[in-house]
Each structure stands twice: as C-alpha cells, then as structure tokens.
C-alpha atoms as a PDB file:
ATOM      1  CA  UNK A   1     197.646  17.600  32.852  1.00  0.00           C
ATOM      2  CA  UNK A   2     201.396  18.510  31.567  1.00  0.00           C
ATOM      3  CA  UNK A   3     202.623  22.151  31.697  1.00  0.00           C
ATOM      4  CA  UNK A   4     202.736  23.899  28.488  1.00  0.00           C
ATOM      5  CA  UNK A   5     206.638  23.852  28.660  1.00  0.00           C
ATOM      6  CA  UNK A   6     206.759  20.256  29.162  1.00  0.00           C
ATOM      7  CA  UNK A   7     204.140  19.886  26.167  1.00  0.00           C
ATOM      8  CA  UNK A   8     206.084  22.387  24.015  1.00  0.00           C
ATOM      9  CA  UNK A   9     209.973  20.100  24.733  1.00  0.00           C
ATOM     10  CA  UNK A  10     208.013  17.017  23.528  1.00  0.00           C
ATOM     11  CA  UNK A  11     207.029  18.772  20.489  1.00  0.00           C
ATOM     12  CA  UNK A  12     210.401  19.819  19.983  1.00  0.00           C
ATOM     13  CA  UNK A  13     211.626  16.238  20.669  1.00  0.00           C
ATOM     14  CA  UNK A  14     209.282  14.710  18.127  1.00  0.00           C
ATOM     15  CA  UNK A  15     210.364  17.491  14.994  1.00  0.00           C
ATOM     16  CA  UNK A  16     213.795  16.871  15.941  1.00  0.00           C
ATOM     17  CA  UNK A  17     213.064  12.795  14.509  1.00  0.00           C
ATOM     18  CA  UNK A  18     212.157  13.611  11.130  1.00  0.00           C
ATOM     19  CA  UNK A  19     213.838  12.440   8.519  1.00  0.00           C
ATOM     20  CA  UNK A  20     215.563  14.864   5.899  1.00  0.00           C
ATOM     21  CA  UNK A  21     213.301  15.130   3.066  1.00  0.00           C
ATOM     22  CA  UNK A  22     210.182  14.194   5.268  1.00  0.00           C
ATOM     23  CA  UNK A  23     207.640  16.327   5.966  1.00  0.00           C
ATOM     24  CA  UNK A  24     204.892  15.655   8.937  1.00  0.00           C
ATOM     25  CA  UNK A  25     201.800  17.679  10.035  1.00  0.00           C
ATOM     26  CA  UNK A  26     200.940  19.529  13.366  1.00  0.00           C
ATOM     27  CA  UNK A  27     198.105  16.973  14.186  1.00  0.00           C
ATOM     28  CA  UNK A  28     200.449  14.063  13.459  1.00  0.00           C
ATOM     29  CA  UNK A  29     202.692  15.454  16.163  1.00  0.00           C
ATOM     30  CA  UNK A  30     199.652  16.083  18.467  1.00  0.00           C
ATOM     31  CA  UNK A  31     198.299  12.576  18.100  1.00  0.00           C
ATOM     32  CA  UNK A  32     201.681  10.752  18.574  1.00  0.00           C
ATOM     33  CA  UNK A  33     201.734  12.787  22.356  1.00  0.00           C
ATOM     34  CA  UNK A  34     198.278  11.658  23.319  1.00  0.00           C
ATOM     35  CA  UNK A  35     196.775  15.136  22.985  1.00  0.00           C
ATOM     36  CA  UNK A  36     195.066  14.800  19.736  1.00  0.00           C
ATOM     37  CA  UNK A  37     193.192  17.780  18.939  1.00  0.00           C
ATOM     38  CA  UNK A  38     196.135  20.175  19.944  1.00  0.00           C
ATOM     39  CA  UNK A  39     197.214  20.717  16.588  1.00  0.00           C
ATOM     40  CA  UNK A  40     197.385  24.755  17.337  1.00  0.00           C
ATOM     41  CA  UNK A  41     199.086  24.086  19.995  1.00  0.00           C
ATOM     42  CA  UNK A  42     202.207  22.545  18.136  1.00  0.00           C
ATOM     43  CA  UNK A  43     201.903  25.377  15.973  1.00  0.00           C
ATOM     44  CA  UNK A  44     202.398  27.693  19.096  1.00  0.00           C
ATOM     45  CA  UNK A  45     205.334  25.347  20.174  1.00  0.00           C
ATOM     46  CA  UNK A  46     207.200  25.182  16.548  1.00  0.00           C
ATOM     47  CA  UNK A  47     206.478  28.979  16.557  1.00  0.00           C
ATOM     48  CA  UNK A  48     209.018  29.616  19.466  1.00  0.00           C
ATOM     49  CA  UNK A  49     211.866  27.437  17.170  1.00  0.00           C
ATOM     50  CA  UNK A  50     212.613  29.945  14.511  1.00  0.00           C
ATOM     51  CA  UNK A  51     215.655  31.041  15.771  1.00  0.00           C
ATOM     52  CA  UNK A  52     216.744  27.499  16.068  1.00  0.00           C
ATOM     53  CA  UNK A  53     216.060  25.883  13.013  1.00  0.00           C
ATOM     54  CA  UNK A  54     219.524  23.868  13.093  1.00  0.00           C
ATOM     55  CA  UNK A  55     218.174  22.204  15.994  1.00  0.00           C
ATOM     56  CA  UNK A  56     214.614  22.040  15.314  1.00  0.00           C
ATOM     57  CA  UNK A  57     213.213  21.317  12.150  1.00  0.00           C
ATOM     58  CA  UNK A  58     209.966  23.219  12.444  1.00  0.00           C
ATOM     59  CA  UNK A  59     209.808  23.893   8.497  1.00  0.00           C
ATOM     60  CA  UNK A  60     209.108  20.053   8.304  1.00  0.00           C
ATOM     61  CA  UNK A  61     206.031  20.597   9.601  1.00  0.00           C
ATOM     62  CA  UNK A  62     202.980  21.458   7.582  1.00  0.00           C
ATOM     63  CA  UNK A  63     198.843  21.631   8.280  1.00  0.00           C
ATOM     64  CA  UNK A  64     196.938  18.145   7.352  1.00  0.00           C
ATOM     65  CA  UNK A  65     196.631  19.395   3.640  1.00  0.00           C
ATOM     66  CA  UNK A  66     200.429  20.050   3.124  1.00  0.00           C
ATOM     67  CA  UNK A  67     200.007  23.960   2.913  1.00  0.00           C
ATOM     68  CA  UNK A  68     203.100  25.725   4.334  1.00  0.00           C
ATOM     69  CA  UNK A  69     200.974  27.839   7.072  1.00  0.00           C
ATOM     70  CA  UNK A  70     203.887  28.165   9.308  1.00  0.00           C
ATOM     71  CA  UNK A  71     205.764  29.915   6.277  1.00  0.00           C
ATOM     72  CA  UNK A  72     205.219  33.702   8.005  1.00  0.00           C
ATOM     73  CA  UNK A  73     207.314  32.147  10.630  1.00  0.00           C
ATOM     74  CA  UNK A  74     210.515  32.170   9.294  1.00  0.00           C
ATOM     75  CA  UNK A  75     211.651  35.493   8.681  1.00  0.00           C
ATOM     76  CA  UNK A  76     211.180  35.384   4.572  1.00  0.00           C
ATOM     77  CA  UNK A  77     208.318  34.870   2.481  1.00  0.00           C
ATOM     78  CA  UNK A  78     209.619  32.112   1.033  1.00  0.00           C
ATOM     79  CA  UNK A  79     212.409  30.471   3.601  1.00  0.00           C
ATOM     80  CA  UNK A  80     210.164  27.669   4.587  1.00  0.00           C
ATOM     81  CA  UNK A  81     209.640  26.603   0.831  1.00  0.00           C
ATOM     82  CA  UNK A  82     213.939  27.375   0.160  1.00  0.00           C
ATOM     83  CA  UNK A  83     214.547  24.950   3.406  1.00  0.00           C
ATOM     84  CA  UNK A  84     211.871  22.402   1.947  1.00  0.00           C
ATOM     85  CA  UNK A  85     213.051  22.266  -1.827  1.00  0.00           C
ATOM     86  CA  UNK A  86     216.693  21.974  -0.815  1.00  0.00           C
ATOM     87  CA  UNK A  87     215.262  18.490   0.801  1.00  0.00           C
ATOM     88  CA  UNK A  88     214.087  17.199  -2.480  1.00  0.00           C
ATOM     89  CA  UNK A  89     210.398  18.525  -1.933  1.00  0.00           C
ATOM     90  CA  UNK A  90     208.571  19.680  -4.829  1.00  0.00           C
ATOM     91  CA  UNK A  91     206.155  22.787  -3.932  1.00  0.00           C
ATOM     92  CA  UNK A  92     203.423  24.615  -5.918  1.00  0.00           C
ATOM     93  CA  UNK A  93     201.569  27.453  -4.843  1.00  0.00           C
ATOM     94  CA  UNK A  94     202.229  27.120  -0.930  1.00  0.00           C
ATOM     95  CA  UNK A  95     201.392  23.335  -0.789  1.00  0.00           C
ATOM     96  CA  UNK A  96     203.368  19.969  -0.919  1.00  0.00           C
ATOM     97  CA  UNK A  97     203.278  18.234  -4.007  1.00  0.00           C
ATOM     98  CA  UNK A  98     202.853  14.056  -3.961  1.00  0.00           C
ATOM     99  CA  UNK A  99     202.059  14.615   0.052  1.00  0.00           C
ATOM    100  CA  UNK A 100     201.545  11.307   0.960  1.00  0.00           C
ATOM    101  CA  UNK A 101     205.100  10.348  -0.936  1.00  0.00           C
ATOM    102  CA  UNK A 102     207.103  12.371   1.799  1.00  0.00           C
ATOM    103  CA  UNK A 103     204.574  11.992   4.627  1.00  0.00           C
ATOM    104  CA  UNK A 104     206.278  10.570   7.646  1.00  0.00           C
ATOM    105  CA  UNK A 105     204.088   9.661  10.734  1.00  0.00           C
ATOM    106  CA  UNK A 106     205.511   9.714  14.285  1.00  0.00           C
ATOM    107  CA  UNK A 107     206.406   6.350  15.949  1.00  0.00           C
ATOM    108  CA  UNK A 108     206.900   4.576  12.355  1.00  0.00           C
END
C-alpha cells in the first residue's frame, strides 16, 4: 500500500500534465493511479497546492459533474472560476459549461 505522501506527489504529477484550457476530475486522477475510488483523497492532495498554483494546476480539477467544489480552496470566492475563464472555459453558476468539450482524461 503507498504512503499518503507518495500518493499525494503522484497526484501532483498527474495535475501538473493538463493541458491549458483542460479541465479533468478528481476520480479521473484517482483511476489513472490505480486507486479508483479515492476521489476524496485527490481532493485532500490538490488541497495542500494552493499556495502553489504556478506549479500545480489544482483549479483544473473539478468533481465528475464539472462543479467547481474545490473553489473554497483558493483564497477568493471566485479565483478558481477567474483562473478557469482566463483558459477559455465558459462557467455558469459554479459548473463547467460544454464539459465533455474540455474534458481531458489522464494517459490520453
């Protein structure tokens, strides 16, 4: 069983590969690692990030529905939504717009 540390730097690791203007989901990340079911889990990892959002993308990342529930995260009310529209994603009320259009799954 890995250590929660070495889970958490493979979470990092996979966030740091999406593409600008791509958004993926917690379980997405959880599945590509082999621990599907750990969604929560790479919510807890992402959660540690905000202070390094130029190195970790953790705004990319969104539940399996494309609501922004990391958004408390981030300082602002609305800085994960700022971060996301300056990519070229369209938001209303919380949630990604045309999901599936900027969906990007790990390993593709």
């Amino acid at each position: 069983m890995p250590t929660q540390d070495n889970f958490f730097q493979r979470v990092y690791e996979v966030t740091k590969q999406i593409p600008y203007g791509r958004i993926t989901t917690y379980g997405a990340i959880a599945e590509f690692l082999g621990s599907k079911g750990s969604a929560r889990m790479v919510g807890w990892a992402l959660n540690s990030t905000k202070h390094k959002l130029d190195k970790i993308p953790a705004h990319r990342v969104v539940n399996r529905s494309g609501l922004l529930t990391g958004k408390r995260h981030f300082g602002g009310n609305n800085t994960m939504q700022n971060l996301l529209e300056s990519e070229g994603i369209q938001i209303e009320n919380n949630k990604i717009v045309n999901f599936e259009r900027y969906f990007w799954k790990p390993g593709e």
